[in-house]
N, C-alpha and C. Protein backbone atom coordinates (compact mmCIF):
# COMPACT_ATOMS: atom_id res chain seq x y z
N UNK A 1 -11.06 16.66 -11.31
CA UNK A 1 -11.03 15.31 -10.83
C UNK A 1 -11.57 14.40 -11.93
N UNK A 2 -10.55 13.83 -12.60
CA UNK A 2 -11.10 13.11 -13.58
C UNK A 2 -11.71 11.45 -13.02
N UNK A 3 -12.66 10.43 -13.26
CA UNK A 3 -13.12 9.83 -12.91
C UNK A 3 -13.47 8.58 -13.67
N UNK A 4 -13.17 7.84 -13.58
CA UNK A 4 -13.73 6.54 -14.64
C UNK A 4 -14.36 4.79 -13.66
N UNK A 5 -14.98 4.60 -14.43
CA UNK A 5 -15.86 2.95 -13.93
C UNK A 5 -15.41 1.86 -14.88
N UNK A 6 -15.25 0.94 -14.18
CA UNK A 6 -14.96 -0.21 -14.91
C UNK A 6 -15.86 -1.30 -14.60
N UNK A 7 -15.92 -2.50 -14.87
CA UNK A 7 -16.62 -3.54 -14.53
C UNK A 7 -15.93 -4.48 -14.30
N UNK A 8 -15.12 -5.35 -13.52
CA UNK A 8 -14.48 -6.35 -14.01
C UNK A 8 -15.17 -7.39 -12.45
N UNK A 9 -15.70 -8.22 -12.79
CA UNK A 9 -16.49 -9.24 -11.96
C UNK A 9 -17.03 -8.62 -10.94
N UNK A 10 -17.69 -7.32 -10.87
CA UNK A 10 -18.67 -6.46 -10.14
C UNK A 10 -17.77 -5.85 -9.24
N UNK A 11 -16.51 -4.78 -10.17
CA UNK A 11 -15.88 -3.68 -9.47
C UNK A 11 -15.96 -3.06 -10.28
N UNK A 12 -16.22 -1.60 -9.17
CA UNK A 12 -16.33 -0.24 -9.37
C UNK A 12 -15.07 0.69 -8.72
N UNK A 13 -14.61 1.49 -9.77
CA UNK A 13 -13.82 2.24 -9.36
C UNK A 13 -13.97 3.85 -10.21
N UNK A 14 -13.25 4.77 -9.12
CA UNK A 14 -12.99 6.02 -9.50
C UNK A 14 -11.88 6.46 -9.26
N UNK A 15 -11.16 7.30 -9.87
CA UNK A 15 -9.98 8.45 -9.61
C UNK A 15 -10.13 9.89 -9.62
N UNK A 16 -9.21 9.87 -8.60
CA UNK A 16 -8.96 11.57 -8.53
C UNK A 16 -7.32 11.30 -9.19
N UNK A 17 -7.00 12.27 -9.97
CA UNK A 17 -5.64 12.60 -10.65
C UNK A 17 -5.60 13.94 -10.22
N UNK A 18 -3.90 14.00 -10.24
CA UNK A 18 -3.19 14.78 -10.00
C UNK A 18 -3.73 16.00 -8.55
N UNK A 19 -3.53 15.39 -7.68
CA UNK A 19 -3.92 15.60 -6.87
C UNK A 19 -2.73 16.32 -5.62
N UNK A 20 -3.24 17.62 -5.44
CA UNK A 20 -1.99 18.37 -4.41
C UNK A 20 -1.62 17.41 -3.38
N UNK A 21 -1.00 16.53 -2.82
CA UNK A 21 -0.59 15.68 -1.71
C UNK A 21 -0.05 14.97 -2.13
N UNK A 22 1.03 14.54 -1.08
CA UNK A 22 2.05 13.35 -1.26
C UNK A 22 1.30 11.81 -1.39
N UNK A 23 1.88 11.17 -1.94
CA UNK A 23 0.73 10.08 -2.23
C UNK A 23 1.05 9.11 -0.50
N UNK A 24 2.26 9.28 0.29
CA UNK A 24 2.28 9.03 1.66
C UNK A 24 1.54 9.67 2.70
N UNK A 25 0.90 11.00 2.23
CA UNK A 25 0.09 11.33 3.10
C UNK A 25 -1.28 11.07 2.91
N UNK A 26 -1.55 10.81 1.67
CA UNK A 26 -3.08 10.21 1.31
C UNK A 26 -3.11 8.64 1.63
N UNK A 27 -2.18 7.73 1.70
CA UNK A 27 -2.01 6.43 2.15
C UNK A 27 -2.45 6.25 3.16
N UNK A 28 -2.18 6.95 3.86
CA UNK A 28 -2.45 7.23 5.61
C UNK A 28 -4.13 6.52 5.70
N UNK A 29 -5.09 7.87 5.09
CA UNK A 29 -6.13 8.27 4.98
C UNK A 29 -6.71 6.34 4.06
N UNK A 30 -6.45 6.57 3.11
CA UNK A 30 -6.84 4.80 2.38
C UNK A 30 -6.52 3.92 2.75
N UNK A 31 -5.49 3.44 3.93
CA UNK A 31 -5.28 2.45 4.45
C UNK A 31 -6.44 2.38 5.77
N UNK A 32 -7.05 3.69 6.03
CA UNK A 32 -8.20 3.09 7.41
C UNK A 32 -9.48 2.73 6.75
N UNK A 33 -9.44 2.84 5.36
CA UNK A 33 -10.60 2.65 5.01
C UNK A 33 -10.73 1.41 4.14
N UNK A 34 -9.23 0.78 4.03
CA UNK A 34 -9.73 -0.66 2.63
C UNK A 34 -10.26 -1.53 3.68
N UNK A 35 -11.14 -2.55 2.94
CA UNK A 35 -11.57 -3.82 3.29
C UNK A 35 -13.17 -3.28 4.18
N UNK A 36 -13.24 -1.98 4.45
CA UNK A 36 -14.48 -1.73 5.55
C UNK A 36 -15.31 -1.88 4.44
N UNK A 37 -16.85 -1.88 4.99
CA UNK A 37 -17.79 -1.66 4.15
C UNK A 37 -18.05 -0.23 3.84
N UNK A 38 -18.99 -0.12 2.81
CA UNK A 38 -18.79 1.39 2.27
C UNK A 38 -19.60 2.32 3.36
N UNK A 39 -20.17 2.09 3.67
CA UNK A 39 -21.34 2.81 4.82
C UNK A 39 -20.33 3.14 5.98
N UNK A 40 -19.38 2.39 6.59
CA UNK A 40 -18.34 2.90 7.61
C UNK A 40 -17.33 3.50 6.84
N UNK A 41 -16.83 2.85 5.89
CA UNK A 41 -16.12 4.19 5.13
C UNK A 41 -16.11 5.16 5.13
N UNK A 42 -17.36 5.66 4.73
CA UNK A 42 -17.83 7.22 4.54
C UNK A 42 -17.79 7.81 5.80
N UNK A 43 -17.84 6.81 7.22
CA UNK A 43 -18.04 7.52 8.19
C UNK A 43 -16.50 7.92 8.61
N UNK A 44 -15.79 6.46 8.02
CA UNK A 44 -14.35 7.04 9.07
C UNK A 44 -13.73 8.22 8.22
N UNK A 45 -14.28 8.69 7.07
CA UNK A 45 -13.78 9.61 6.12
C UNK A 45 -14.35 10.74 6.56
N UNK A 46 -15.27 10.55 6.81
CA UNK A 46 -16.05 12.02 7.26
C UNK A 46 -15.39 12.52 8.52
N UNK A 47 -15.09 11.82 9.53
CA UNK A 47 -14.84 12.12 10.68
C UNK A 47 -13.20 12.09 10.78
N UNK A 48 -12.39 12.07 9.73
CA UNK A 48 -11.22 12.29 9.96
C UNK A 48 -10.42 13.42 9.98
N UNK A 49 -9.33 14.03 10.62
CA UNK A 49 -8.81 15.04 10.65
C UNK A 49 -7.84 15.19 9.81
N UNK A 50 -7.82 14.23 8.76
CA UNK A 50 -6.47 14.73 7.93
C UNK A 50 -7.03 15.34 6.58
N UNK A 51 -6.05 16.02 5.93
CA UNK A 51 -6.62 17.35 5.16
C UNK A 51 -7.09 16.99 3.79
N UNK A 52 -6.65 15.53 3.51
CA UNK A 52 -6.84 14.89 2.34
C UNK A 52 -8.48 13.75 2.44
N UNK A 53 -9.02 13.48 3.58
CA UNK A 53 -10.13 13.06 3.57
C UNK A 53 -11.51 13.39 2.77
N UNK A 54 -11.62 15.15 2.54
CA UNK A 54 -12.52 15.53 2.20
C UNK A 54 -12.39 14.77 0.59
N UNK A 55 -10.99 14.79 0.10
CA UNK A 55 -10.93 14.44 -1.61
C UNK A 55 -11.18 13.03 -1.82
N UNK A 56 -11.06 11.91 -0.60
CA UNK A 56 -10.84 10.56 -0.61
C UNK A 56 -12.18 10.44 -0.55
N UNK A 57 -13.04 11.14 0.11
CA UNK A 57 -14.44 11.15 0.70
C UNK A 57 -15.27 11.31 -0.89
N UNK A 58 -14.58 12.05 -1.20
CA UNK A 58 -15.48 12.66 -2.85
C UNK A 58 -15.66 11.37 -4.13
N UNK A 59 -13.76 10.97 -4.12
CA UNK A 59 -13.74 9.33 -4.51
C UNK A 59 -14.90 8.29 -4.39
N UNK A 60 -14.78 8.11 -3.30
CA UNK A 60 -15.34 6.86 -2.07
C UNK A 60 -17.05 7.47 -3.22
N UNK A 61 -17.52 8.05 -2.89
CA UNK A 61 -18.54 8.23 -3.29
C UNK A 61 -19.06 8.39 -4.78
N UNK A 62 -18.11 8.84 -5.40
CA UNK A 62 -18.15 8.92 -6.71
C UNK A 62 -18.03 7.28 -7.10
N UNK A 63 -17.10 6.28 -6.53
CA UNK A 63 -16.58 5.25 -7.12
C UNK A 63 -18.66 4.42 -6.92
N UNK A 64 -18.89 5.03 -5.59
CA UNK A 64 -20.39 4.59 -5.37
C UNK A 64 -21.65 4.80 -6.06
N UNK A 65 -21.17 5.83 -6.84
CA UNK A 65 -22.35 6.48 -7.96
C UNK A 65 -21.97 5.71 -9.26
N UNK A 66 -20.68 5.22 -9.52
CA UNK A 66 -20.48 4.67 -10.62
C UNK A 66 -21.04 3.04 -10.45
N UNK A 67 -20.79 2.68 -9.31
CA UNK A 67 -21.30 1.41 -9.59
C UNK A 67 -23.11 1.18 -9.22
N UNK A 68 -23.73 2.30 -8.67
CA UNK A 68 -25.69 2.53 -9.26
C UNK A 68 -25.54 2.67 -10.73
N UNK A 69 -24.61 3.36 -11.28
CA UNK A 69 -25.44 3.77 -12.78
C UNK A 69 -25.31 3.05 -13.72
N UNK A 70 -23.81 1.96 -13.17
CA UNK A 70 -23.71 0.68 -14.30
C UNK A 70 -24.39 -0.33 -13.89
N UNK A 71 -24.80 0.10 -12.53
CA UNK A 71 -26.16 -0.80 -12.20
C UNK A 71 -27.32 -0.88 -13.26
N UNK A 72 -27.53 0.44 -13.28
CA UNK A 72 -29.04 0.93 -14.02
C UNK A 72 -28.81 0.22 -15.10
N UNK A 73 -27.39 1.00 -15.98
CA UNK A 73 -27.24 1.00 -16.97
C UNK A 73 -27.46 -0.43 -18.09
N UNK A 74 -26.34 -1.22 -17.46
CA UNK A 74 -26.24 -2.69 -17.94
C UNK A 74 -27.49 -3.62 -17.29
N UNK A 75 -28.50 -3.35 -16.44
CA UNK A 75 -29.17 -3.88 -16.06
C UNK A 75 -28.65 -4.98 -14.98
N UNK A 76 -27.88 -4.67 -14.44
CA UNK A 76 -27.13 -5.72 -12.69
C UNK A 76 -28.19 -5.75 -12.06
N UNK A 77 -27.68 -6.72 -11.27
CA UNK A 77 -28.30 -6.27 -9.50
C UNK A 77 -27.28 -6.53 -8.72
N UNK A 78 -27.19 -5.11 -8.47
CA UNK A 78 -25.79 -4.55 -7.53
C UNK A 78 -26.57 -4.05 -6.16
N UNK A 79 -26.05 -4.54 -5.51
CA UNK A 79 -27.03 -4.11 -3.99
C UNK A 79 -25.51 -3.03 -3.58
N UNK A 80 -26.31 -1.70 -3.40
CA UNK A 80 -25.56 -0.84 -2.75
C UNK A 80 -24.83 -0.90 -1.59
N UNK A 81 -25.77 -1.61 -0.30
CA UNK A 81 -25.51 -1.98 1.08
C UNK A 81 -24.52 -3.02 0.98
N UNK A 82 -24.13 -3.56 -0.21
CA UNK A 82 -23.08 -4.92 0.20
C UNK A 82 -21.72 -4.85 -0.23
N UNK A 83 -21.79 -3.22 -0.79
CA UNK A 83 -20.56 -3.33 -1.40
C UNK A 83 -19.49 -2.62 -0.39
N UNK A 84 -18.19 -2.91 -0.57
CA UNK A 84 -16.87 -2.81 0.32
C UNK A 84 -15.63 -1.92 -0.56
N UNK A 85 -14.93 -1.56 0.39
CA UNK A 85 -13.91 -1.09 -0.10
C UNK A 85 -12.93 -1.92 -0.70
N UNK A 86 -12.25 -2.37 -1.98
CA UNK A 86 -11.76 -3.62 -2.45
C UNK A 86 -10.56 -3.01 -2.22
N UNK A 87 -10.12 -2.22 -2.67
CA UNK A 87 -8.67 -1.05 -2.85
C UNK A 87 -8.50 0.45 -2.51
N UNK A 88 -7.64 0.57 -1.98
CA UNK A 88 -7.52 2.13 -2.42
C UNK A 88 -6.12 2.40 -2.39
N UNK A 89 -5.88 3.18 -3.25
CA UNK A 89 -4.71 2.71 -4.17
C UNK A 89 -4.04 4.55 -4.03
N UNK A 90 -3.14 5.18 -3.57
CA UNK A 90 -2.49 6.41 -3.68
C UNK A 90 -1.02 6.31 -4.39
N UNK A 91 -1.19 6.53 -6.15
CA UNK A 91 0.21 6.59 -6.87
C UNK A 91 1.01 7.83 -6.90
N UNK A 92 2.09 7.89 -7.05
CA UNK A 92 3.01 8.84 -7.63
C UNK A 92 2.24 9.67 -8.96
N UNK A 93 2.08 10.89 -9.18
CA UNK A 93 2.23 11.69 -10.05
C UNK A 93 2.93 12.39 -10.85
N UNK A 94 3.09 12.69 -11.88
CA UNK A 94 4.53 13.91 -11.78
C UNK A 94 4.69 14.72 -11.01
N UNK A 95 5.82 15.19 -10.98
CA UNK A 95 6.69 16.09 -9.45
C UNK A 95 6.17 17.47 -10.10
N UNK A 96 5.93 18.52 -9.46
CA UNK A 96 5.75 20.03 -10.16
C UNK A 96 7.64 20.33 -8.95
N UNK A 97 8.92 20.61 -9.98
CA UNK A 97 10.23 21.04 -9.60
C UNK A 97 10.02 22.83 -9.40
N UNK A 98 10.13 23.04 -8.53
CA UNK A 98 10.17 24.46 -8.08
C UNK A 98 11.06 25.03 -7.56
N UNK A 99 11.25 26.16 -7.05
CA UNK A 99 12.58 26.91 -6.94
C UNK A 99 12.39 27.45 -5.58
N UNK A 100 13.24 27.35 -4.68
CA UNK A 100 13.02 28.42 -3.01
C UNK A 100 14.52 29.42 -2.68
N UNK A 101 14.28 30.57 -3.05
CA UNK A 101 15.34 31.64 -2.69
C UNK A 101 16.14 31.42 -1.69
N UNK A 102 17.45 31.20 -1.75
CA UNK A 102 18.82 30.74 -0.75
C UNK A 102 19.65 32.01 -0.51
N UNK A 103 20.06 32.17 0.47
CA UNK A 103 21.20 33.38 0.78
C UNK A 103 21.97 33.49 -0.48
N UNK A 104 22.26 34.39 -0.49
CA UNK A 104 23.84 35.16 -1.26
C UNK A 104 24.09 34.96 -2.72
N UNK A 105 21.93 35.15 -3.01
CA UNK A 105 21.46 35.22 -4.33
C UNK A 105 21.78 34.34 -4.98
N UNK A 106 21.56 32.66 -4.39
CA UNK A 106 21.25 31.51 -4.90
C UNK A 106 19.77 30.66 -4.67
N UNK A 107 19.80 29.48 -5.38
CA UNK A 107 18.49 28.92 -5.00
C UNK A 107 18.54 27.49 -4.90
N UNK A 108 17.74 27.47 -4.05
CA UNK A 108 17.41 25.83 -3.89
C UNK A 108 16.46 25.17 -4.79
N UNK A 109 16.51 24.04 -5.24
CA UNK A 109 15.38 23.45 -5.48
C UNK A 109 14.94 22.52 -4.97
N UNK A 110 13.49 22.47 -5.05
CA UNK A 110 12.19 20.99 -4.05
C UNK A 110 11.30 20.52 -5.36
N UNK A 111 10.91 19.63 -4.96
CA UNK A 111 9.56 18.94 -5.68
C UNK A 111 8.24 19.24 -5.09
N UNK A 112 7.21 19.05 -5.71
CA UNK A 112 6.24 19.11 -5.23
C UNK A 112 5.04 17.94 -5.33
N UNK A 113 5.02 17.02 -4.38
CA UNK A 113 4.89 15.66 -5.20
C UNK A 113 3.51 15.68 -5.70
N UNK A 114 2.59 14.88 -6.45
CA UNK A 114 1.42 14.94 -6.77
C UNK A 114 1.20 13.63 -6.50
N UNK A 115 -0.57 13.24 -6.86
CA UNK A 115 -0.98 11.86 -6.12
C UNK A 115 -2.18 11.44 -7.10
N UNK A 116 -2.03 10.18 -7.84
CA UNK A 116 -3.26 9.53 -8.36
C UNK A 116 -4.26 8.76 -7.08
N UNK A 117 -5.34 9.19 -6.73
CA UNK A 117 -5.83 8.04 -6.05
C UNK A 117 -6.97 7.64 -6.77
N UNK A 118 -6.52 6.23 -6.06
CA UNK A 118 -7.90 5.07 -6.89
C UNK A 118 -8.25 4.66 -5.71
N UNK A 119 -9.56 4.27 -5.47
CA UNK A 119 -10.99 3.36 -5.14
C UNK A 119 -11.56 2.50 -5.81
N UNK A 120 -11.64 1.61 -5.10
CA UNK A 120 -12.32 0.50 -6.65
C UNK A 120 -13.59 -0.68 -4.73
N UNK A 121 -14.17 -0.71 -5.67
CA UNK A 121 -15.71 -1.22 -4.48
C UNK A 121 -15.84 -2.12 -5.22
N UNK A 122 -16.28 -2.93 -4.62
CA UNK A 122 -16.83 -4.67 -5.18
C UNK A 122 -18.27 -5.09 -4.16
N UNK A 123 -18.63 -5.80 -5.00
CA UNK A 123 -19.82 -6.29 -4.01
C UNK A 123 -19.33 -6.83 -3.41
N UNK A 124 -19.46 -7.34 -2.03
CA UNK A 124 -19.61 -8.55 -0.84
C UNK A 124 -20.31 -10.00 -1.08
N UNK A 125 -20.02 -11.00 -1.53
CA UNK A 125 -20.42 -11.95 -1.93
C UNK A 125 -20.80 -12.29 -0.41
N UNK A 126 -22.33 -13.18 -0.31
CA UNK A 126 -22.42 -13.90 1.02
C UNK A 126 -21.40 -15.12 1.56
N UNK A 127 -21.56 -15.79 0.72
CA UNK A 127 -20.27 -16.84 1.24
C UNK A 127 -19.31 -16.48 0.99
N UNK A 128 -18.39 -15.14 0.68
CA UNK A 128 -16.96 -15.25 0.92
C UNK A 128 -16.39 -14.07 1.80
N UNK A 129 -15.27 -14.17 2.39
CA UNK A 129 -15.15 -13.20 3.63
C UNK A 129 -14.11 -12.48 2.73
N UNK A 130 -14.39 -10.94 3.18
CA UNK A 130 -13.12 -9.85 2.51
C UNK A 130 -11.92 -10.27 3.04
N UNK A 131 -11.44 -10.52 4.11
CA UNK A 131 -10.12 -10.30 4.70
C UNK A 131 -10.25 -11.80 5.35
N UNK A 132 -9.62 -12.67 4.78
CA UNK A 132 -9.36 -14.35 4.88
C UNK A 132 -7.96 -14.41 5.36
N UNK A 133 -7.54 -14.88 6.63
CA UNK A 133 -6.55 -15.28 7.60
C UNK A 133 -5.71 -16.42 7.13
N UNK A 134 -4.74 -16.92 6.40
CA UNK A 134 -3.89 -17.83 6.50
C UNK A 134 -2.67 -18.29 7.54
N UNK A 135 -3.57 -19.21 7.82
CA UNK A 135 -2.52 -20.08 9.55
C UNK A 135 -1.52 -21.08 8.62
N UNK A 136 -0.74 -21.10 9.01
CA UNK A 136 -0.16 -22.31 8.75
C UNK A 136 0.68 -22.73 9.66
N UNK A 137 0.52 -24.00 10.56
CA UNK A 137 1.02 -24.71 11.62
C UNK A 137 3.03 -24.95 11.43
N UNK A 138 3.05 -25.13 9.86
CA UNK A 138 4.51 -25.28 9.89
C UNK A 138 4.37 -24.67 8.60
N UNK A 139 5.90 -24.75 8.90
CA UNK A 139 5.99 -24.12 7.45
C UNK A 139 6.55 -25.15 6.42
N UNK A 140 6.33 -24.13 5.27
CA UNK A 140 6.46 -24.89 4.10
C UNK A 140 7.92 -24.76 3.68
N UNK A 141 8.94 -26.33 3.74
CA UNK A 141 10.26 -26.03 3.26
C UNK A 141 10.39 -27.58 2.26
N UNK A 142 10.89 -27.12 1.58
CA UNK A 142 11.93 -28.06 0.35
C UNK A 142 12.64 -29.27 1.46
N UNK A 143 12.08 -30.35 0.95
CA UNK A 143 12.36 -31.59 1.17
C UNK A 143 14.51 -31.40 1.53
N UNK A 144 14.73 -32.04 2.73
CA UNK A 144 15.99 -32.34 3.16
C UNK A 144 16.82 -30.90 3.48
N UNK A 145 16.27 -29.61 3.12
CA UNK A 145 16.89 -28.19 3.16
C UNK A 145 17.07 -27.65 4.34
N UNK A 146 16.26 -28.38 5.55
CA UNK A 146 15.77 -27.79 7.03
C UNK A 146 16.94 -28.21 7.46
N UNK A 147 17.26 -29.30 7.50
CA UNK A 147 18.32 -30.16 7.89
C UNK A 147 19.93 -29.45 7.26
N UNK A 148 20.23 -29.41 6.33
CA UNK A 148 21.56 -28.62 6.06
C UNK A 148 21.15 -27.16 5.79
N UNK A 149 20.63 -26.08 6.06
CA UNK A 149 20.70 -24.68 5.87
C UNK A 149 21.01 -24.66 7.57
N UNK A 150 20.68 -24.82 8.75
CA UNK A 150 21.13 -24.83 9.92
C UNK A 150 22.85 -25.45 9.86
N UNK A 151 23.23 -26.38 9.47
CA UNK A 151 24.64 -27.01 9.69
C UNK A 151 25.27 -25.77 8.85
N UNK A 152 24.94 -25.18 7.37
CA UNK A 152 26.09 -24.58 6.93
C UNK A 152 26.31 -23.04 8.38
N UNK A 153 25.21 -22.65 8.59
CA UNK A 153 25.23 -21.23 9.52
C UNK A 153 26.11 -21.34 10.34
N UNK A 154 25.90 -22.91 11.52
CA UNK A 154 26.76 -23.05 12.38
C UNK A 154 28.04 -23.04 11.85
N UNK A 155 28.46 -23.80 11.13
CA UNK A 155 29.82 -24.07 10.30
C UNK A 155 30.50 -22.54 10.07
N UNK A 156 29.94 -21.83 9.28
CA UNK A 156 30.16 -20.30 8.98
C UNK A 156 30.60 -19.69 10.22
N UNK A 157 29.44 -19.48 11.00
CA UNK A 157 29.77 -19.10 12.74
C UNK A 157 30.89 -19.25 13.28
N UNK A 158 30.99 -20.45 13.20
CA UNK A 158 32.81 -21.32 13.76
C UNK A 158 33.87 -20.81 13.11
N UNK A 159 33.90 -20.74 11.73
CA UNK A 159 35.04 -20.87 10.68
C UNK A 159 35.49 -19.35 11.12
N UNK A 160 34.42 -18.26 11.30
CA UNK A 160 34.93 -17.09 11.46
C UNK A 160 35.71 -16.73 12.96
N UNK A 161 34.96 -17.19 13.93
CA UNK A 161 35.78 -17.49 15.10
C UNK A 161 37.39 -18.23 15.55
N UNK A 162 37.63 -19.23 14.88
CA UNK A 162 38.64 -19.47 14.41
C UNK A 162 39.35 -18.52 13.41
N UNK A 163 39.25 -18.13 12.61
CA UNK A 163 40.18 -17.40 11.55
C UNK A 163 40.54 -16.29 12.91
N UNK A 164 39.82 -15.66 13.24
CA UNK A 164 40.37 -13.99 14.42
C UNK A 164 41.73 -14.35 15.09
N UNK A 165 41.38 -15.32 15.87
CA UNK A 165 42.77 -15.86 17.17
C UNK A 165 43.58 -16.19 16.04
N UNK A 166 43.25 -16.64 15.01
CA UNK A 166 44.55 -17.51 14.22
C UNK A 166 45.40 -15.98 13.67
N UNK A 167 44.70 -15.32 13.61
CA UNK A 167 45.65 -14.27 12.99
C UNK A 167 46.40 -12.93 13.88
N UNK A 168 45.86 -13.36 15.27
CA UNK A 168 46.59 -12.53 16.33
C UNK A 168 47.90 -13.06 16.22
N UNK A 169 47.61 -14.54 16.67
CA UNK A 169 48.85 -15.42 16.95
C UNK A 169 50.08 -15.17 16.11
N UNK A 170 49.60 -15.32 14.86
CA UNK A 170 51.03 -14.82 13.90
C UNK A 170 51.66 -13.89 13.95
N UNK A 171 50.73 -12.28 14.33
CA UNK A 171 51.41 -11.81 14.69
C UNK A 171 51.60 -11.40 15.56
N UNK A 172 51.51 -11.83 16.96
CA UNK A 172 52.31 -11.93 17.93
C UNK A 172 53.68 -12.72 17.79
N UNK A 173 53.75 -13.89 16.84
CA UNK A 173 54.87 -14.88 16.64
C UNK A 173 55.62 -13.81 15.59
N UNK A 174 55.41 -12.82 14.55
CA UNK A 174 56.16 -12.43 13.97
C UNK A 174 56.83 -10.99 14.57
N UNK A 175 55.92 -10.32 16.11
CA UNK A 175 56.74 -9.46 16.55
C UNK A 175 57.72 -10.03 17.56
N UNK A 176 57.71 -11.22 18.18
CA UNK A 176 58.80 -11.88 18.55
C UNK A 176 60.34 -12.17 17.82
């Protein structure tokens, strides 16, 4: 499990590479855990039944040890308790192409997919919220466009309704 830290405006991250699982079945597992804080993280990781948790769990924590030691290191003040899940990220790997024995001494071949996952933790700033809601009462359209993108649809609608009957008729008039 190779592993690396970065810093970029107080994020921490780690990877696991090349990792036995489809990166759709580790998605599963990183999508219940972005945006939580790290302390429920660990819990919904711990307590999950899918087979890839224990490796996401190892991440999650590692990405947590990296951001104490660049704590120490660079001299921060990184408060452990405030930091969140920013990402978690499950890529494509290379395929391992393998071979499965077929009747009448042929073979099939499958892939075997592999999976980069990333974690990356950020502190929790007090005044700003992780997961920010955008309402918007109307929507946003290009001046005069609302008004003719409805007329051409109807128009279209019609034109095709008309063309059908018009072309029975003829030939009904040409088997006469």
């Amino acid at each position: 499990m190779a592993k690396t830290a970065t810093i970029n405006g107080r994020e921490f991250r780690a990877e696991a590479r090349f990792q036995r699982t489809s990166p759709q079945k580790a998605k599963l597992v990183l999508d219940m855990i972005k945006g939580q804080r790290v302390e429920q993280a660990l819990n919904t990781v711990h307590f999950s039944t899918k087979r890839m948790a224990p490796v996401i769990e190892k991440v999650l924590r590692s990405a947590i040890q990296n951001a104490n030691y660049l704590a120490q290191e660079q001299g921060l003040d990184v408060d452990i308790d405030n930091l969140y899940v920013r990402t978690a990220v499950a890529n494509d790997a290379p395929r391992m192409k393998r071979i499965r024995p077929a009747p009448m001494g042929r073979a099939f071949r499958y892939q075997r997919r592999l999976a980069h996952i990333i974690v990356t933790v950020a502190e929790k700033r007090p005044g700003v919220n992780v997961a920010t809601v955008v309402t918007a009462e109307e929507p946003v359209v290009a001046k005069g466009s609302d008004k003719k993108a409805p007329a051409k649809k109807a128009a279209a609608k019609k034109t095709a309704a008309k063309k059908s009957p018009a072309k029975k008729s003829t030939a009904k008039k040409a088997a006469k």
